[in-house]
Protein backbone atom coordinates (compact mmCIF):
# COMPACT_ATOMS: atom_id res chain seq x y z
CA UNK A 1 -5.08 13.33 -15.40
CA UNK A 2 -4.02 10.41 -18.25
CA UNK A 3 -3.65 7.07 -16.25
CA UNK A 4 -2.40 4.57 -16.96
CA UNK A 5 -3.93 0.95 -15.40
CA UNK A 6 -2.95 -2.54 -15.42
CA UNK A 7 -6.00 -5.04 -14.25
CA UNK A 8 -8.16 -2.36 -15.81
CA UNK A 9 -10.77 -4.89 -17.43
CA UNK A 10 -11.23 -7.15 -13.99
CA UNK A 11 -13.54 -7.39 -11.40
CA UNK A 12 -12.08 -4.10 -9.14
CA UNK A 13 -10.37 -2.47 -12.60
CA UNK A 14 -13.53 -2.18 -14.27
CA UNK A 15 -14.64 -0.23 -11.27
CA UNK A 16 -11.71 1.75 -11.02
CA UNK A 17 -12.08 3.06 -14.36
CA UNK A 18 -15.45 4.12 -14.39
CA UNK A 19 -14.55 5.72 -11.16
CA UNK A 20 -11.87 7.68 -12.76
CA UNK A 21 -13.77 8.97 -16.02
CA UNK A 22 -16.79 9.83 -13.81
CA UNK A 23 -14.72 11.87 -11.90
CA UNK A 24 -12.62 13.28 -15.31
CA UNK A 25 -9.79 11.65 -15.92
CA UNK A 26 -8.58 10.00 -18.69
CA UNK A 27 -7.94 6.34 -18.55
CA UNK A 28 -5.94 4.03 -20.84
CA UNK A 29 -6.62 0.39 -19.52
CA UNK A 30 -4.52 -2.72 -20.65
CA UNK A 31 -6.76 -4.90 -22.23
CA UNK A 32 -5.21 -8.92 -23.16
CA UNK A 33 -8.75 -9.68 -24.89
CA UNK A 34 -10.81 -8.13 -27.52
CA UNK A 35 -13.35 -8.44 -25.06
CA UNK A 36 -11.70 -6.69 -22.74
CA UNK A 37 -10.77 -4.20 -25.49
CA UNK A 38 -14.88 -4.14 -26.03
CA UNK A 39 -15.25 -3.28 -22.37
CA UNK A 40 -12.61 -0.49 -22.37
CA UNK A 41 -13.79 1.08 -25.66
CA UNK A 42 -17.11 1.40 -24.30
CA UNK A 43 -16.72 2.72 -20.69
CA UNK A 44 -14.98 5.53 -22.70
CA UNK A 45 -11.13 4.43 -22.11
CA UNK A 46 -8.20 4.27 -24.48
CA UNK A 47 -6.88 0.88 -25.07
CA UNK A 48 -3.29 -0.72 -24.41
CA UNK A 49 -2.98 -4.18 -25.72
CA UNK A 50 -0.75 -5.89 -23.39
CA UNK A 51 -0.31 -8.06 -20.38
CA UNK A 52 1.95 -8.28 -16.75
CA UNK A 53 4.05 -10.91 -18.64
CA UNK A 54 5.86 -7.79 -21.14
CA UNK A 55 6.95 -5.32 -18.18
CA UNK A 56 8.77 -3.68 -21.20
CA UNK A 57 5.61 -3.71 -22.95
CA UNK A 58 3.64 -1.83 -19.86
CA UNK A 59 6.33 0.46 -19.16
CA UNK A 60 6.25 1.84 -22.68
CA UNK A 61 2.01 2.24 -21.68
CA UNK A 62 3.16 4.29 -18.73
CA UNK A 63 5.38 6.54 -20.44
CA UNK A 64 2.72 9.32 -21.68
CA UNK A 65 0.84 8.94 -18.60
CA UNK A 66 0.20 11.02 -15.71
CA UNK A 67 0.38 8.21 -12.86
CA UNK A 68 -0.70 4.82 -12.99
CA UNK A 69 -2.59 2.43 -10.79
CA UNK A 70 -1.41 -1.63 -11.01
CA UNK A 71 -4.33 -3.58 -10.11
CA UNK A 72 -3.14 -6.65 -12.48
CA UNK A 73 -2.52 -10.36 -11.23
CA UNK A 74 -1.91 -14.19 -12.13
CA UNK A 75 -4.51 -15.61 -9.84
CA UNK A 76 -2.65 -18.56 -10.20
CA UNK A 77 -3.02 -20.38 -6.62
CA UNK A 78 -0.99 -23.69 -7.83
CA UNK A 79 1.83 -21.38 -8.81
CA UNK A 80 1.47 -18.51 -6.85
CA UNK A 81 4.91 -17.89 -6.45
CA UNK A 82 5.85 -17.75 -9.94
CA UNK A 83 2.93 -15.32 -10.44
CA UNK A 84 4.36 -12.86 -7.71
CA UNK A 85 7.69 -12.15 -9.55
CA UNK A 86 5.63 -11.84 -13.02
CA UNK A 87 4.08 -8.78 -10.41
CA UNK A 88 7.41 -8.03 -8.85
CA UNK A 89 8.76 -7.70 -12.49
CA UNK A 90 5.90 -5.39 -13.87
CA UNK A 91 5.76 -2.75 -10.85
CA UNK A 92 9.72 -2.83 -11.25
CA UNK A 93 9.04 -1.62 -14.89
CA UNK A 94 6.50 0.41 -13.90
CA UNK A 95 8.21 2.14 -10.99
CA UNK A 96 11.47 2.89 -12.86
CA UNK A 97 9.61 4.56 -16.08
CA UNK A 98 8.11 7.00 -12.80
CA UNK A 99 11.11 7.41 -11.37
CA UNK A 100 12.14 11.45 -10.80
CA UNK A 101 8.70 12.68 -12.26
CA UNK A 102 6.82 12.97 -8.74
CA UNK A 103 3.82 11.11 -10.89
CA UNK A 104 1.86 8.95 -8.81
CA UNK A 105 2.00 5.07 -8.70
CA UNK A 106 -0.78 2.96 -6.69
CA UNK A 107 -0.08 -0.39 -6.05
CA UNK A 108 -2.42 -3.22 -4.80
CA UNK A 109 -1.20 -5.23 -1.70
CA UNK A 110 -3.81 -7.19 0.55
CA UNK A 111 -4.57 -7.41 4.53
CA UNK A 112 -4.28 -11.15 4.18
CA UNK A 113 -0.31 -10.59 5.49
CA UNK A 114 -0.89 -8.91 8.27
CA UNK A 115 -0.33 -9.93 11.77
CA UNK A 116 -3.38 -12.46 13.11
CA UNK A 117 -5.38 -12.44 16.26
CA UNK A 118 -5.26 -8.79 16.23
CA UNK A 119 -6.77 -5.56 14.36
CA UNK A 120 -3.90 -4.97 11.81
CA UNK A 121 -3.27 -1.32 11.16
CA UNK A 122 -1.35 0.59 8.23
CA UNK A 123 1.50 0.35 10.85
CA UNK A 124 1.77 -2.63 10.68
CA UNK A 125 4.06 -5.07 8.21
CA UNK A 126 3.62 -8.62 6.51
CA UNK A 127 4.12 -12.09 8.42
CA UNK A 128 6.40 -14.38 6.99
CA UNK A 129 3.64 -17.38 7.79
CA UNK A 130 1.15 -15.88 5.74
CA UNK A 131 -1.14 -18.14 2.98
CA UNK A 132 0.39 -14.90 0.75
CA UNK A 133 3.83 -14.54 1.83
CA UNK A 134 4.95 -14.94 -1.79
CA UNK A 135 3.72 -11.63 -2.97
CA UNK A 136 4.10 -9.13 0.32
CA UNK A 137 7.65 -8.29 -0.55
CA UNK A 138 6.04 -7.00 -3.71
CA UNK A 139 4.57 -3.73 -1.77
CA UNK A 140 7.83 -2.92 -0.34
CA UNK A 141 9.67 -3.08 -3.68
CA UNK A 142 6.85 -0.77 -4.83
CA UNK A 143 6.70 2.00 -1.89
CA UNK A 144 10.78 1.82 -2.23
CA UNK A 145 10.35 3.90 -5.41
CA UNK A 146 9.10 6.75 -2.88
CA UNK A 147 13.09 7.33 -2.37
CA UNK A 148 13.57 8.27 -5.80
CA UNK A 149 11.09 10.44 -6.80
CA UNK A 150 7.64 8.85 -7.36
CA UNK A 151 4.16 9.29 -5.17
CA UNK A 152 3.84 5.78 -4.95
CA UNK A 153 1.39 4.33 -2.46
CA UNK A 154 0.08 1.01 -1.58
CA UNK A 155 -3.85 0.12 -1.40
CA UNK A 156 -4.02 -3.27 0.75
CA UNK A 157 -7.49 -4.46 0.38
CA UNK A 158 -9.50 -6.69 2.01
CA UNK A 159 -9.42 -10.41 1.39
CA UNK A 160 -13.23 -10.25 0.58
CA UNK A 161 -13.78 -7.84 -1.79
CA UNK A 162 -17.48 -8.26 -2.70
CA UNK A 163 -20.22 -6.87 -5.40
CA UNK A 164 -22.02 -7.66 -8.49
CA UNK A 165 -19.80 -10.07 -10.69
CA UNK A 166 -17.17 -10.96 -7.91
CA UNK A 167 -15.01 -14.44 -8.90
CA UNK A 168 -12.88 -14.73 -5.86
CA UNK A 169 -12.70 -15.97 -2.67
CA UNK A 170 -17.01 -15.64 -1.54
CA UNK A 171 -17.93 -17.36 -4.75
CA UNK A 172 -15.33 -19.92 -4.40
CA UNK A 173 -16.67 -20.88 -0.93
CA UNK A 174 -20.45 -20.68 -2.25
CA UNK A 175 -19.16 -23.50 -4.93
CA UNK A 176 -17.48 -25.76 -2.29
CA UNK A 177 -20.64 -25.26 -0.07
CA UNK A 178 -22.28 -26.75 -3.15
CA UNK A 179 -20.29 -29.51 -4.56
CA UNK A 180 -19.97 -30.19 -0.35
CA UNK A 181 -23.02 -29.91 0.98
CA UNK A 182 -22.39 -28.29 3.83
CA UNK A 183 -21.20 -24.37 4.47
CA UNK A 184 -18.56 -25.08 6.42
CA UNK A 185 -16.48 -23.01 9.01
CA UNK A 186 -12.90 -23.69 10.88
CA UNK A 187 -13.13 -24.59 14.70
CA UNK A 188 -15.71 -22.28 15.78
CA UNK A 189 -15.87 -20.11 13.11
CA UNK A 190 -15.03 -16.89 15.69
CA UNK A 191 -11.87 -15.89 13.45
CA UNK A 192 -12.26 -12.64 11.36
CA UNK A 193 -12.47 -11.60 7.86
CA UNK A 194 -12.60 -7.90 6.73
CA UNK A 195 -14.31 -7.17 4.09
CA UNK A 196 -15.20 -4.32 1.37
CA UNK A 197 -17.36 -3.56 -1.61
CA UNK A 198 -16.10 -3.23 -4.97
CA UNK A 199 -17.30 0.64 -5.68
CA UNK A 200 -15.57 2.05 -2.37
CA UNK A 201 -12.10 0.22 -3.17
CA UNK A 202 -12.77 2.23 -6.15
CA UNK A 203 -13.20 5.34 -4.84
CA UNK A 204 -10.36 5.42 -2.62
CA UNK A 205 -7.78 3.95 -5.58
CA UNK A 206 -8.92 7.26 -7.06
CA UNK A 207 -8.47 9.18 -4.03
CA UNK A 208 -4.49 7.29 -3.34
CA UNK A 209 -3.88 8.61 -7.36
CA UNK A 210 -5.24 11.73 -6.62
CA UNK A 211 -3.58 12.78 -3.05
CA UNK A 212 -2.37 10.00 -1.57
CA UNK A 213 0.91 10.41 0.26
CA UNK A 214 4.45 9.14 -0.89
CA UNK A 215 5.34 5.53 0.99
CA UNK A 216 1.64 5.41 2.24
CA UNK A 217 0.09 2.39 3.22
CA UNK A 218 -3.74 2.07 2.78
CA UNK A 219 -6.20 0.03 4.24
CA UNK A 220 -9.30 -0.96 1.54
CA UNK A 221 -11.75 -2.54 4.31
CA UNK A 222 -14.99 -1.66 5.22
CA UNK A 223 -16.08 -4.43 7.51
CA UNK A 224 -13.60 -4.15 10.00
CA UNK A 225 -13.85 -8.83 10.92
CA UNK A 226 -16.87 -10.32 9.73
CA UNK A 227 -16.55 -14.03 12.07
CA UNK A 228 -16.29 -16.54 9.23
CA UNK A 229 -19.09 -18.77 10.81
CA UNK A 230 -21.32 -15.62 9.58
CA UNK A 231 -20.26 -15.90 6.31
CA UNK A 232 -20.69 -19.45 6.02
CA UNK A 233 -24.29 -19.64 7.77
CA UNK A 234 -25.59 -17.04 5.09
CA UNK A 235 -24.08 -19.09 2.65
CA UNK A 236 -26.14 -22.48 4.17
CA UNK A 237 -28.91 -19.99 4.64
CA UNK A 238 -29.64 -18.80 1.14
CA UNK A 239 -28.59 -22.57 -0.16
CA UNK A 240 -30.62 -23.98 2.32
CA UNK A 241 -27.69 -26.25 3.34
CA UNK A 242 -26.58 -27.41 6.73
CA UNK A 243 -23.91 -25.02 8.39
CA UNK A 244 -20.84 -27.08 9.90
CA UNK A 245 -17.44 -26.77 11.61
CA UNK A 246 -14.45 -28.46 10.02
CA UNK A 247 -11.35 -29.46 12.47
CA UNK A 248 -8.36 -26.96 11.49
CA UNK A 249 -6.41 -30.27 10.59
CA UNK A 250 -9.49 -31.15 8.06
CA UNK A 251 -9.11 -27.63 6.45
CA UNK A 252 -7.01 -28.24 3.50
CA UNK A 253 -8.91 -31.14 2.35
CA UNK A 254 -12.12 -29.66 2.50
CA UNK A 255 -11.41 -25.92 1.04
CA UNK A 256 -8.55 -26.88 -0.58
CA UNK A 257 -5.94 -23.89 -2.07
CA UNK A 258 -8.25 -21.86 0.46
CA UNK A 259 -7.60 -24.05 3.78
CA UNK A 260 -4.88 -21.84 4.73
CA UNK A 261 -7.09 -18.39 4.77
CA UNK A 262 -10.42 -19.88 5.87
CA UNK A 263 -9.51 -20.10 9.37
CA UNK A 264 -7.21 -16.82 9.79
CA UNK A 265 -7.53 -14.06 12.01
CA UNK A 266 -6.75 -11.13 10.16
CA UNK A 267 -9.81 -8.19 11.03
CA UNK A 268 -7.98 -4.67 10.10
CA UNK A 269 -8.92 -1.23 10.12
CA UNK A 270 -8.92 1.38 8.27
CA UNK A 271 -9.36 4.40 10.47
CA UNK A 272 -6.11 6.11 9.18
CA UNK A 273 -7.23 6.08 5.50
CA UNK A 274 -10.43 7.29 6.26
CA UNK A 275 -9.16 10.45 8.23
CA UNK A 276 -6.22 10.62 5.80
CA UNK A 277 -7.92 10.65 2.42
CA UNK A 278 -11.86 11.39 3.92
CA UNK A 279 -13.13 8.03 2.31
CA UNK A 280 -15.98 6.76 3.95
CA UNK A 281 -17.31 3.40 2.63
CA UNK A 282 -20.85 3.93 1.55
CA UNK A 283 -21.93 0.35 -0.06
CA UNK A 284 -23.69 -2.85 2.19
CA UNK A 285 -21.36 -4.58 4.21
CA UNK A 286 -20.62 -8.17 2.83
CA UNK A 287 -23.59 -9.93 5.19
CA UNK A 288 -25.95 -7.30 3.34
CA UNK A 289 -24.32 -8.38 0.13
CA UNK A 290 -25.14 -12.07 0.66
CA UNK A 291 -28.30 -11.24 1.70
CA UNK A 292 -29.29 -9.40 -1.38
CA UNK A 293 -29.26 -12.95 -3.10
CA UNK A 294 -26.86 -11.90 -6.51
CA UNK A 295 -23.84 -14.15 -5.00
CA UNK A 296 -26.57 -17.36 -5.50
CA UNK A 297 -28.62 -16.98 -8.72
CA UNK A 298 -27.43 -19.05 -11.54
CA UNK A 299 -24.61 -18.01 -13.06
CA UNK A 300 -24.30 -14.92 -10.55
CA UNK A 301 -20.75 -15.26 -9.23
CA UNK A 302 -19.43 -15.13 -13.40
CA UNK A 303 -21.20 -12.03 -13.98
């Protein structure tokens, strides 16, 4: 199969394409850098110079393809809500260039939406309260495109989505801890994360482009809620800093853009991907990531 994939040079895109050739497809990656050109080139992928700013631009990249998988995003937290209609924009490009060719089109959505203080499931739909909100209606624009003619499904990952050369949310709190002095938790620290490595988000985009159902909903989590005052004692642990609650009114100024995550309930599960696509997470759990110690070397988190 020729795919077509936005995101393809970042942390989980680089992973998705090597996923993809290894298993033989063909991959043409959108690449804004030469560097990212570089990267592309040499994992044995065809280049697409572009970005999620030309929708025009990436529809024209999806036209010879055989499905595509959207993993791109503004991480722009200041302006979050200007970056999801750049996304809202792109998978509307994307979707109508599939529509009425049954091609498949995976989408990334996250767990961070879903319902707190209880497992979420596929079932279930986005809360109107959550840190996210801005970019949930963007799955449901995408899985829309089901109704005229495209396998389009949605992969909702985890908000900690951890391995060798992550940049989000894990190294952001290990650099707070730092500049701090303190790990820090929310109230008691009991609420839940879930969590999953970078290789078996991977493996099940391929499995979603491969056979995953029309309007399906997947759940990318491994770790079904890893209690945040885990995460932040082996954080003190391996910086040998003090481990500390922080009153939910204190949260914002101390974690800043992340004060309204940190202290979330949001564990999900993923038991009706596994049995629906027979993916079975295979890499450590985040706590075993910590503890292997690449999150805290020098440099590690900008790998």
């Amino acid at each position: 199969m020729r795919v077509f994939i936005t995101g393809a040079t970042g942390f989980i895109g680089s992973a998705v394409v090597r996923e993809l050739i290894g298993a033989g497809h063909r991959v043409v990656g959108v690449a804004r850098s030469d560097a990212g050109a570089a990267f592309l080139s040499s994992a044995g992928a065809e280049v697409y110079r572009g970005d999620l700013t030309d929708p025009d631009g990436l529809r024209s990249g999806a036209a010879t393809a055989d499905g595509v998988i959207h993993l791109a995003f503004q991480h722009d937290f200041a302006n979050f809500e200007a970056s999801a209609r750049t996304e809202r924009r792109a998978i509307e490009a994307l979707g109508e260039e599939l529509a009425d060719s049954g091609r498949p089109f995976v989408v990334t959505s996250g767990t961070a939406g879903l319902p707190p203080g209880r497992v979420g499931t596929e079932d279930d739909g986005f809360v109107d309260d959550s840190p996210a909100a801005a970019r949930m209606p963007n799955e449901a624009a995408a899985l829309a495109f089901a109704e005229r003619g495209v396998r389009v499904g949605a992969v909702r990952l985890a908000p900690s989505v951890h391995g060798v050369g992550d940049h989000g949310f894990v190294p952001r709190l290990i650099d707070l801890a730092r500049e701090r002095g303190v790990s820090a938790y929310v109230g008691d620290g009991a609420n839940r994360w879930p969590a999953v490595h970078r290789l078996d988000a991977a493996r099940l985009y391929r499995l979603a482009l491969e056979s995953g159902p029309a309007g399906g909903r997947l759940h990318g989590v491994d770790d079904e809620g890893v209690p945040f005052r885990e995460i932040a004692a082996a954080i003190g642990r391996h910086l040998d800093l003090p481990v500390t609650a922080v009153p939910a009114a204190e949260a914002g100024a101390h974690f800043g853009w992340l004060g309204g995550l940190v202290g979330r309930d949001i564990p999900a599960s993923s038991a009706v991907t596994r049995k629906l696509l027979d993916w079975q997470p295979e890499q450590p759990g985040l706590l075993a990531d910590l503890d292997e110690g690449h999150y805290f070397g020098k440099g590690a988190a900008r790998i």
